[in-house]
N, C-alpha and C. Protein backbone atom coordinates (compact mmCIF):
# COMPACT_ATOMS: atom_id res chain seq x y z
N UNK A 1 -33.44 24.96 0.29
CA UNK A 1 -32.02 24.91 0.50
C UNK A 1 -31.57 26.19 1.18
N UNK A 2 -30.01 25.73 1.84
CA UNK A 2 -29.81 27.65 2.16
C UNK A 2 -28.36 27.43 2.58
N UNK A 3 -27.75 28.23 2.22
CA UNK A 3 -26.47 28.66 2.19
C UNK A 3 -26.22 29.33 3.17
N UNK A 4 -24.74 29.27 3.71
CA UNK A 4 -23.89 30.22 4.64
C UNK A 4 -22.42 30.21 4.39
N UNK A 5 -22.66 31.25 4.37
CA UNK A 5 -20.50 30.99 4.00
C UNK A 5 -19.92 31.84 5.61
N UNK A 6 -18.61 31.50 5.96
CA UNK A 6 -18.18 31.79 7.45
C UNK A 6 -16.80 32.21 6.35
N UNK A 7 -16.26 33.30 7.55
CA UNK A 7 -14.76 33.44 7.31
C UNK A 7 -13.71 33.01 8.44
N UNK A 8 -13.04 32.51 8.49
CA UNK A 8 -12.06 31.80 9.87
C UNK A 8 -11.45 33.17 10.74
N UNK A 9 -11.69 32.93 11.16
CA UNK A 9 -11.18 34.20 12.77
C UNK A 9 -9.66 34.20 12.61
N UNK A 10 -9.08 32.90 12.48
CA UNK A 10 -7.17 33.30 12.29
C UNK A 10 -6.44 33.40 10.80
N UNK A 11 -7.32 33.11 9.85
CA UNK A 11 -7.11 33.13 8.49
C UNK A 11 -7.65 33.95 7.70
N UNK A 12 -7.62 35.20 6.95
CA UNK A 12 -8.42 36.01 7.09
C UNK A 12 -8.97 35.42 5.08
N UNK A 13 -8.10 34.53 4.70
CA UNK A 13 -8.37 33.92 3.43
C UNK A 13 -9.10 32.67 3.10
N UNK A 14 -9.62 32.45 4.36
CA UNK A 14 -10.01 30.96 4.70
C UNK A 14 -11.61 31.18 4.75
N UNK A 15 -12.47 30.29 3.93
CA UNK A 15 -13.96 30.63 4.23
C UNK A 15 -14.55 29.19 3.90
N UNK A 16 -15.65 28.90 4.70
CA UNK A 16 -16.39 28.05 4.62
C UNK A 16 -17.62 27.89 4.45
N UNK A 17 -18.23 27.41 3.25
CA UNK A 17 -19.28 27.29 2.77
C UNK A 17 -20.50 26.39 3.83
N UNK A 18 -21.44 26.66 4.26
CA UNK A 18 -22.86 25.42 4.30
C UNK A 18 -23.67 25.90 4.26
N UNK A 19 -23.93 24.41 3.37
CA UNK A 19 -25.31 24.01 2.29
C UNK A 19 -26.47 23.00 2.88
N UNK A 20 -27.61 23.92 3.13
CA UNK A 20 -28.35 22.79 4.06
C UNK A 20 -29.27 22.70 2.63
N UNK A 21 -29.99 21.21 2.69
CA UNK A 21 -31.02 20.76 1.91
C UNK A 21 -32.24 19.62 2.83
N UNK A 22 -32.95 20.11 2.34
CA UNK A 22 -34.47 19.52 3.08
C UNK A 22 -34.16 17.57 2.58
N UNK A 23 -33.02 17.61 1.71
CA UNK A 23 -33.19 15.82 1.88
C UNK A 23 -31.99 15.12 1.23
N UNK A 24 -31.34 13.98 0.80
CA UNK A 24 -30.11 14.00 0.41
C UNK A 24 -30.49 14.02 -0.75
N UNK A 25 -31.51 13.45 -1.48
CA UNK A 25 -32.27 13.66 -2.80
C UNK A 25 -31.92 14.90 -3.08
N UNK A 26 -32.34 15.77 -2.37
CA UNK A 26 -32.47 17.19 -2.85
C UNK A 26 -31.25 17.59 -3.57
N UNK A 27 -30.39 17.53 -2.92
CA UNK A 27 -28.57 17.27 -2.37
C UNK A 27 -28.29 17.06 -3.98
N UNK A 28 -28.62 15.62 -4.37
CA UNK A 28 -28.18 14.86 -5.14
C UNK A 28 -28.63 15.10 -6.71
N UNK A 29 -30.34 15.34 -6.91
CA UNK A 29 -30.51 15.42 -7.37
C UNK A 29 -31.05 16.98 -8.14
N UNK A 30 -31.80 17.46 -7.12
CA UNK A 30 -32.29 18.90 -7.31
C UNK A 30 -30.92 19.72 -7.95
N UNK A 31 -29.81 19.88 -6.59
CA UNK A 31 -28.75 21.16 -6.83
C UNK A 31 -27.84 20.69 -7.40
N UNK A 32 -27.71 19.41 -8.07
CA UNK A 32 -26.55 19.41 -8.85
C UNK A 32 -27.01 19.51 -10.48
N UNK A 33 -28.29 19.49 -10.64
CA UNK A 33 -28.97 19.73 -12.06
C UNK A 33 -29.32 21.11 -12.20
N UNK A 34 -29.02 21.99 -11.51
CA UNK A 34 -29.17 23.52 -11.43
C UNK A 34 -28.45 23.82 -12.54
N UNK A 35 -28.52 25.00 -13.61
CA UNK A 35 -28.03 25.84 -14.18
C UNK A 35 -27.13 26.41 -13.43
N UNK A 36 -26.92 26.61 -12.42
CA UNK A 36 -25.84 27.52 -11.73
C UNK A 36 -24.93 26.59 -11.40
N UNK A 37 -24.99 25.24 -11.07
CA UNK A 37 -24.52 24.39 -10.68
C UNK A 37 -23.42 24.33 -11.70
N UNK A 38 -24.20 23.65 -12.84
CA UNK A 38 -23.86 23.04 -13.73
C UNK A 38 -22.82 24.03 -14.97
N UNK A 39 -23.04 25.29 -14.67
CA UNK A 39 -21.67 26.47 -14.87
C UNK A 39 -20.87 27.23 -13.71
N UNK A 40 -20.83 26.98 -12.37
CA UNK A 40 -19.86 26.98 -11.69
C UNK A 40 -19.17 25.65 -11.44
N UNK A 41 -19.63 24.69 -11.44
CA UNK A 41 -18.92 23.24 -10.83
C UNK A 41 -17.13 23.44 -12.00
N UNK A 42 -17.40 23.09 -13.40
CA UNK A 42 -16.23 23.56 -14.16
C UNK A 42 -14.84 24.89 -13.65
N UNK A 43 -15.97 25.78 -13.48
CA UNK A 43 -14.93 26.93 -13.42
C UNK A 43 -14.06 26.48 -11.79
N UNK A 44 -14.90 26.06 -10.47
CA UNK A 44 -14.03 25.43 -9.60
C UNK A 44 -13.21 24.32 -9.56
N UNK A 45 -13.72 23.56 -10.78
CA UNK A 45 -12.52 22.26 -10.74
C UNK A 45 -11.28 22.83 -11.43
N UNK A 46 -11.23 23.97 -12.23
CA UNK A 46 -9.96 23.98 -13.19
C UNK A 46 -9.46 25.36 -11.69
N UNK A 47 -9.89 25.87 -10.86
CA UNK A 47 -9.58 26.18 -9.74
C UNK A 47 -8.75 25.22 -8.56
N UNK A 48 -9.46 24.45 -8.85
CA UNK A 48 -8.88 22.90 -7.78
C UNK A 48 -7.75 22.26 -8.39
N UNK A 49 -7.72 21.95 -9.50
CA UNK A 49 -6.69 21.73 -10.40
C UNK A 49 -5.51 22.64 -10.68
N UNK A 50 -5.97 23.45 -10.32
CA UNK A 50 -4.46 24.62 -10.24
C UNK A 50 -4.14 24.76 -9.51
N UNK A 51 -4.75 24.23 -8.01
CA UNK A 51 -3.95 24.15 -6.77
C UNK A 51 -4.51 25.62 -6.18
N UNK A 52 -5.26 26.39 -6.74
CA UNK A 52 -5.52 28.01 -5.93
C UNK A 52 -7.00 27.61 -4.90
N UNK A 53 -7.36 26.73 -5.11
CA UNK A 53 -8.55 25.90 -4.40
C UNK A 53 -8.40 24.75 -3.61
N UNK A 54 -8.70 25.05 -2.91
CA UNK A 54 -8.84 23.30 -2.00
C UNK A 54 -10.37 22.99 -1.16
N UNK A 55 -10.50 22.28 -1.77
CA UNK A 55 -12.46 21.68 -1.56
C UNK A 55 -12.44 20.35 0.06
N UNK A 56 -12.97 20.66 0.52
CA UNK A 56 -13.06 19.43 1.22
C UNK A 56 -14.54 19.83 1.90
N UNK A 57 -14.94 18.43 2.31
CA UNK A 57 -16.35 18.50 2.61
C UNK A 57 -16.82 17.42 3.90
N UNK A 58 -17.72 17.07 4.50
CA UNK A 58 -18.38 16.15 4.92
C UNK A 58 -20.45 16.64 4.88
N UNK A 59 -20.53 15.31 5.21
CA UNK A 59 -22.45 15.72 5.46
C UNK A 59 -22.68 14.97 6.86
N UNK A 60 -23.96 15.33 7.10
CA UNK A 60 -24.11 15.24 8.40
C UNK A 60 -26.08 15.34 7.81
N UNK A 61 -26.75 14.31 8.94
CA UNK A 61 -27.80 14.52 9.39
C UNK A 61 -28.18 15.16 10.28
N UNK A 62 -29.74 15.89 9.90
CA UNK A 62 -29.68 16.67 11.23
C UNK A 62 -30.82 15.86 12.17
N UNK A 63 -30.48 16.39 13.14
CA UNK A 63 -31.22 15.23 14.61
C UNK A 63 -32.76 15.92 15.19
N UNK A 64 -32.55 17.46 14.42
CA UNK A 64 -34.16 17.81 14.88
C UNK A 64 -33.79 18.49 16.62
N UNK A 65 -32.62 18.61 17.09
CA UNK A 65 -32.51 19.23 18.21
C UNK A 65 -31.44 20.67 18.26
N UNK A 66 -31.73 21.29 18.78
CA UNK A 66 -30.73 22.73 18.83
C UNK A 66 -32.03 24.03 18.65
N UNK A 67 -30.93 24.95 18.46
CA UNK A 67 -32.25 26.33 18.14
C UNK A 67 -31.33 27.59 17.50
N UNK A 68 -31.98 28.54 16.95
CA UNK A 68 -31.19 29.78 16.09
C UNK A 68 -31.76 30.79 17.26
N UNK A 69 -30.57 31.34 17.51
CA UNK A 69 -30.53 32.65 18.56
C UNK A 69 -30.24 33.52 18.18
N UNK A 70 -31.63 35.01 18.16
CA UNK A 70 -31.79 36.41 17.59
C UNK A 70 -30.78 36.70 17.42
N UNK A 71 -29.77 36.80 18.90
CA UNK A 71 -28.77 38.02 18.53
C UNK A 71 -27.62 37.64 18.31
């Protein structure tokens, strides 16, 4: 798995999380049975629920084309 979090260029409060996983299994089953998971997921819903959070998401397959550039 591997993580990246971004911060928005015009929002300086705005950040975006991605979460890549080697499969949707992984996704589904591996990181949501995590210990870390499974004591942060709570503390962000009563976050989301108070309105100081807002979650939104999509997934996406990857196609096996593109590349990561050094600099």
């Amino acid at each position: 798995m591997h993580y990246e979090i971004a911060r928005s260029q015009t929002d300086p409060l705005k950040y975006g999380i991605f979460e890549r996983y080697a499969s949707l299994d992984a996704y589904a089953s591996t990181h949501k049975s995590t210990e870390a998971y499974r004591t942060f997921r709570p503390k962000m819903q009563a976050l989301q629920d108070s309105g100081e959070l807002e979650v939104s998401g999509s997934s996406y397959f990857e196609l096996g084309h593109g590349f990561v550039s050094g600099s």
